[in-house]
N, C-alpha and C. Protein backbone atom coordinates (compact mmCIF):
# COMPACT_ATOMS: atom_id res chain seq x y z
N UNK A 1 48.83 92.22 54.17
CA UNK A 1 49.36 93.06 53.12
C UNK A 1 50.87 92.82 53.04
N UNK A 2 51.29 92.77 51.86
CA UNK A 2 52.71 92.50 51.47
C UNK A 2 53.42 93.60 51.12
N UNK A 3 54.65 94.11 50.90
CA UNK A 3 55.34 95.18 49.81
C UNK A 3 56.29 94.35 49.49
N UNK A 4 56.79 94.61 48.13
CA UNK A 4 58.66 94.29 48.07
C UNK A 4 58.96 95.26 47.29
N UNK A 5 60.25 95.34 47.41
CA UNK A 5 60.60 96.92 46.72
C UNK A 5 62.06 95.99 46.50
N UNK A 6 62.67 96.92 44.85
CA UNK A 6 63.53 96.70 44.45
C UNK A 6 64.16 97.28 43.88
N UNK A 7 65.87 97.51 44.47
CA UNK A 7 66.54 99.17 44.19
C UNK A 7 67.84 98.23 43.39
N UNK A 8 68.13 98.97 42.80
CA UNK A 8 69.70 98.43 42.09
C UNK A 8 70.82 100.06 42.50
N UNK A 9 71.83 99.41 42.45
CA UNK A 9 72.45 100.42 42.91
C UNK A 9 73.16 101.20 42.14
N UNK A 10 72.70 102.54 41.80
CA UNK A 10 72.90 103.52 40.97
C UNK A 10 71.91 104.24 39.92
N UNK A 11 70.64 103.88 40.01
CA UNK A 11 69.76 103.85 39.41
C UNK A 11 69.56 105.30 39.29
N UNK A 12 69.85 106.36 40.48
CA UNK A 12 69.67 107.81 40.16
C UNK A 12 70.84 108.75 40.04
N UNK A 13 71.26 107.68 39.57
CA UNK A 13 72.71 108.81 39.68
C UNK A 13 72.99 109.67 38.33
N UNK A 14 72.43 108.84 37.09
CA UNK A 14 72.41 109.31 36.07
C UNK A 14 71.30 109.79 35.01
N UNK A 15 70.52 109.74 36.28
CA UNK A 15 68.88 110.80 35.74
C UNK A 15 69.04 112.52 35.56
N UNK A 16 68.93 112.87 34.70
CA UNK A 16 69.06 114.49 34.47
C UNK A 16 68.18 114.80 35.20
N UNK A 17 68.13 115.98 35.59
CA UNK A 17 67.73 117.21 36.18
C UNK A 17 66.13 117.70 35.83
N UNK A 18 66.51 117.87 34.18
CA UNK A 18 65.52 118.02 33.59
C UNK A 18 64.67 117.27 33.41
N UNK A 19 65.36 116.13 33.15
CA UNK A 19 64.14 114.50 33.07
C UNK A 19 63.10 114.66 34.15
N UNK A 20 63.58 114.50 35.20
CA UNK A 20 62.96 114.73 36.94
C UNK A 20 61.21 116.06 36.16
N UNK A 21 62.23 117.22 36.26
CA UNK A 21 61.45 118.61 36.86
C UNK A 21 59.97 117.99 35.14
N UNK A 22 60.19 118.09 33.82
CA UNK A 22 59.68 117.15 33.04
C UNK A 22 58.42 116.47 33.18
N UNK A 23 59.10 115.63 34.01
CA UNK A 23 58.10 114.53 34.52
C UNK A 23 57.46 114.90 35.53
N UNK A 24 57.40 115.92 36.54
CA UNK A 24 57.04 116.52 37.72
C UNK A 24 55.78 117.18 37.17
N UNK A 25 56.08 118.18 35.99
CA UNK A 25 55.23 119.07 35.13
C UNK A 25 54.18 118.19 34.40
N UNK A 26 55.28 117.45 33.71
CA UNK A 26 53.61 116.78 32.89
C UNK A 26 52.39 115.62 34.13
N UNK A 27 53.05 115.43 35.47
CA UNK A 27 52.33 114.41 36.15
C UNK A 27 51.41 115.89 36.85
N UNK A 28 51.57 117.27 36.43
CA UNK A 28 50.80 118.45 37.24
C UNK A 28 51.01 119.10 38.32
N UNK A 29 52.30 119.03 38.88
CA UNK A 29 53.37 119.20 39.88
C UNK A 29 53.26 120.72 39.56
N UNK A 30 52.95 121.56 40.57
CA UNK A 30 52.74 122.96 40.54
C UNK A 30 53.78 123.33 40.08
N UNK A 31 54.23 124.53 38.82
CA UNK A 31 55.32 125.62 38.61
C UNK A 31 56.32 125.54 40.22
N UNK A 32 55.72 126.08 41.50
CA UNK A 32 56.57 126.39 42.50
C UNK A 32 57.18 125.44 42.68
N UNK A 33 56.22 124.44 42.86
CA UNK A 33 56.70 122.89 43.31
C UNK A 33 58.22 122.74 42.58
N UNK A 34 57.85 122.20 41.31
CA UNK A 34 58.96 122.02 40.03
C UNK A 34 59.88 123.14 40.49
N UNK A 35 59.97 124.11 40.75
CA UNK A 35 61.36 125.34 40.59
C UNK A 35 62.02 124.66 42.42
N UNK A 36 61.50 124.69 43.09
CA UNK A 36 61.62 124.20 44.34
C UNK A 36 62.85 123.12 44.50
N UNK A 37 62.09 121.94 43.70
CA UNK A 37 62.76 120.63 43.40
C UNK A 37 64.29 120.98 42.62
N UNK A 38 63.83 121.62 41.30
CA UNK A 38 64.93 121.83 40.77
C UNK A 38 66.31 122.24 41.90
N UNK A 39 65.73 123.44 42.37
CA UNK A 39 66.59 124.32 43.54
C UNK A 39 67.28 123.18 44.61
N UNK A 40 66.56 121.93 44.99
CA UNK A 40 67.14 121.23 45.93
C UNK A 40 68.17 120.57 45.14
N UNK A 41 67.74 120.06 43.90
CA UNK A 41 68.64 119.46 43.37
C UNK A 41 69.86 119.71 42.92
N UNK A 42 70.07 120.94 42.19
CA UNK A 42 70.97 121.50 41.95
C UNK A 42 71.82 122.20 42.56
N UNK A 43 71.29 122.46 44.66
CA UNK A 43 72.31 123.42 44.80
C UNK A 43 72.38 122.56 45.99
N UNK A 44 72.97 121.24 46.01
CA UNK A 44 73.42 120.96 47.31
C UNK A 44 74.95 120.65 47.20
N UNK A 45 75.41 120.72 48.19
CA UNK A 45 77.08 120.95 48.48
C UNK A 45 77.07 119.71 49.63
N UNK A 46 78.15 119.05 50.08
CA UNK A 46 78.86 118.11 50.94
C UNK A 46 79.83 118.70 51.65
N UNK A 47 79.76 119.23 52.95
CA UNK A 47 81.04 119.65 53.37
C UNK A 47 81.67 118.44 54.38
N UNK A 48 82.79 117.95 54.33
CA UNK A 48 83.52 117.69 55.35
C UNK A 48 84.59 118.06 56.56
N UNK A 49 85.19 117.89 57.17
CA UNK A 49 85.78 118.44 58.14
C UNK A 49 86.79 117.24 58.48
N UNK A 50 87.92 117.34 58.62
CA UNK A 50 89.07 116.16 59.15
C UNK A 50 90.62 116.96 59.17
N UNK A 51 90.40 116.72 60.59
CA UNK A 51 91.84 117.38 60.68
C UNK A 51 92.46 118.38 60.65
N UNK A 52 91.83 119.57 61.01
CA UNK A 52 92.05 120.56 60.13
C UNK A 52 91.72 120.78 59.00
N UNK A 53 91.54 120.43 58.50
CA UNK A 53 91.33 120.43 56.89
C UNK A 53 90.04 120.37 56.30
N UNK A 54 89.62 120.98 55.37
CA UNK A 54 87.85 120.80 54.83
C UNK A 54 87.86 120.86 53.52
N UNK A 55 86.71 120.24 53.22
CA UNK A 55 86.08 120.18 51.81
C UNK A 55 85.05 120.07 51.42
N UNK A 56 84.63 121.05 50.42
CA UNK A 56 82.77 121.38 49.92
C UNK A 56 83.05 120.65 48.43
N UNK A 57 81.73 120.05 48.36
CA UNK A 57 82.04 119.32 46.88
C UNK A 57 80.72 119.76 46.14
N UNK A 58 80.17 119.57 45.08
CA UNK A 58 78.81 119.59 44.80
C UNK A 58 77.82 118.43 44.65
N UNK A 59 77.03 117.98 44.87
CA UNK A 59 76.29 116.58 44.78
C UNK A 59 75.78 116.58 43.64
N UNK A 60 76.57 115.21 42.98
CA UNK A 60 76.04 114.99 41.59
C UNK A 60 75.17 113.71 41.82
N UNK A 61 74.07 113.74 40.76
CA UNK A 61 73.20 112.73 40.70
C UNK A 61 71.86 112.91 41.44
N UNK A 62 70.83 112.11 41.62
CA UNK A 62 70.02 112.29 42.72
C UNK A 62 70.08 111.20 43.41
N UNK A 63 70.67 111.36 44.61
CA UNK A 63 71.13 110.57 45.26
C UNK A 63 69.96 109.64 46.20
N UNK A 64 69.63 108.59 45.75
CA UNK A 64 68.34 107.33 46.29
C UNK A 64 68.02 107.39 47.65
N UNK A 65 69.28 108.07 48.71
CA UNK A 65 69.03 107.66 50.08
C UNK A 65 67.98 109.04 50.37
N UNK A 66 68.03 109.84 49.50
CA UNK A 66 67.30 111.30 49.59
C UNK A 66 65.49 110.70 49.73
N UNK A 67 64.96 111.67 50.10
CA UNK A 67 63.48 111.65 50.64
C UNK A 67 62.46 111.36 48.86
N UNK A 68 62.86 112.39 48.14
CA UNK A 68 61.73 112.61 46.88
C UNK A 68 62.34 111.57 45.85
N UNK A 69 63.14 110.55 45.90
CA UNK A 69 63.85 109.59 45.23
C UNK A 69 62.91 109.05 44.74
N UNK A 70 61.71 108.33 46.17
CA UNK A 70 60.97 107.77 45.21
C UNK A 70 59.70 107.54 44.44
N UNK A 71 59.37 109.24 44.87
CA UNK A 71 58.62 110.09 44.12
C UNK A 71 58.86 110.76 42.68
N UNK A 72 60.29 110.54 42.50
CA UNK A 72 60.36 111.09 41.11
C UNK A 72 61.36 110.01 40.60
């Protein structure tokens, strides 16, 4: 058995939100499921730490290295 898989880089960065949850619904992706997803997507934050100093950002895009990337 073989696989090859082929990613270009940036491919989810500029997928809406809605496109995703959409396509989740019409493939029969339970209501919870879909509100769930949405919820991961929309409310994640990046904090760093250096030096004293910190910063929370918000995560834009859906970022490919993520788990449901390539499920949706």
């Amino acid at each position: 058995m073989f696989g090859a898989f082929l990613g270009t880089e940036g491919e989810f960065d500029n997928i809406s939100f809605n496109a995703i949850i959409t396509a989740a619904r019409e493939r029969g992706l339970e209501e919870t499921c879909c509100r769930w997803v949405r919820y991961m997507l929309e409310s994640r934050l990046i904090h760093t730490f250096l030096t004293g100093s910190s910063l929370t950002a918000k995560v834009r895009g859906c970022q490919q290295g993520g788990v449901l990337s390539p499920c949706m």
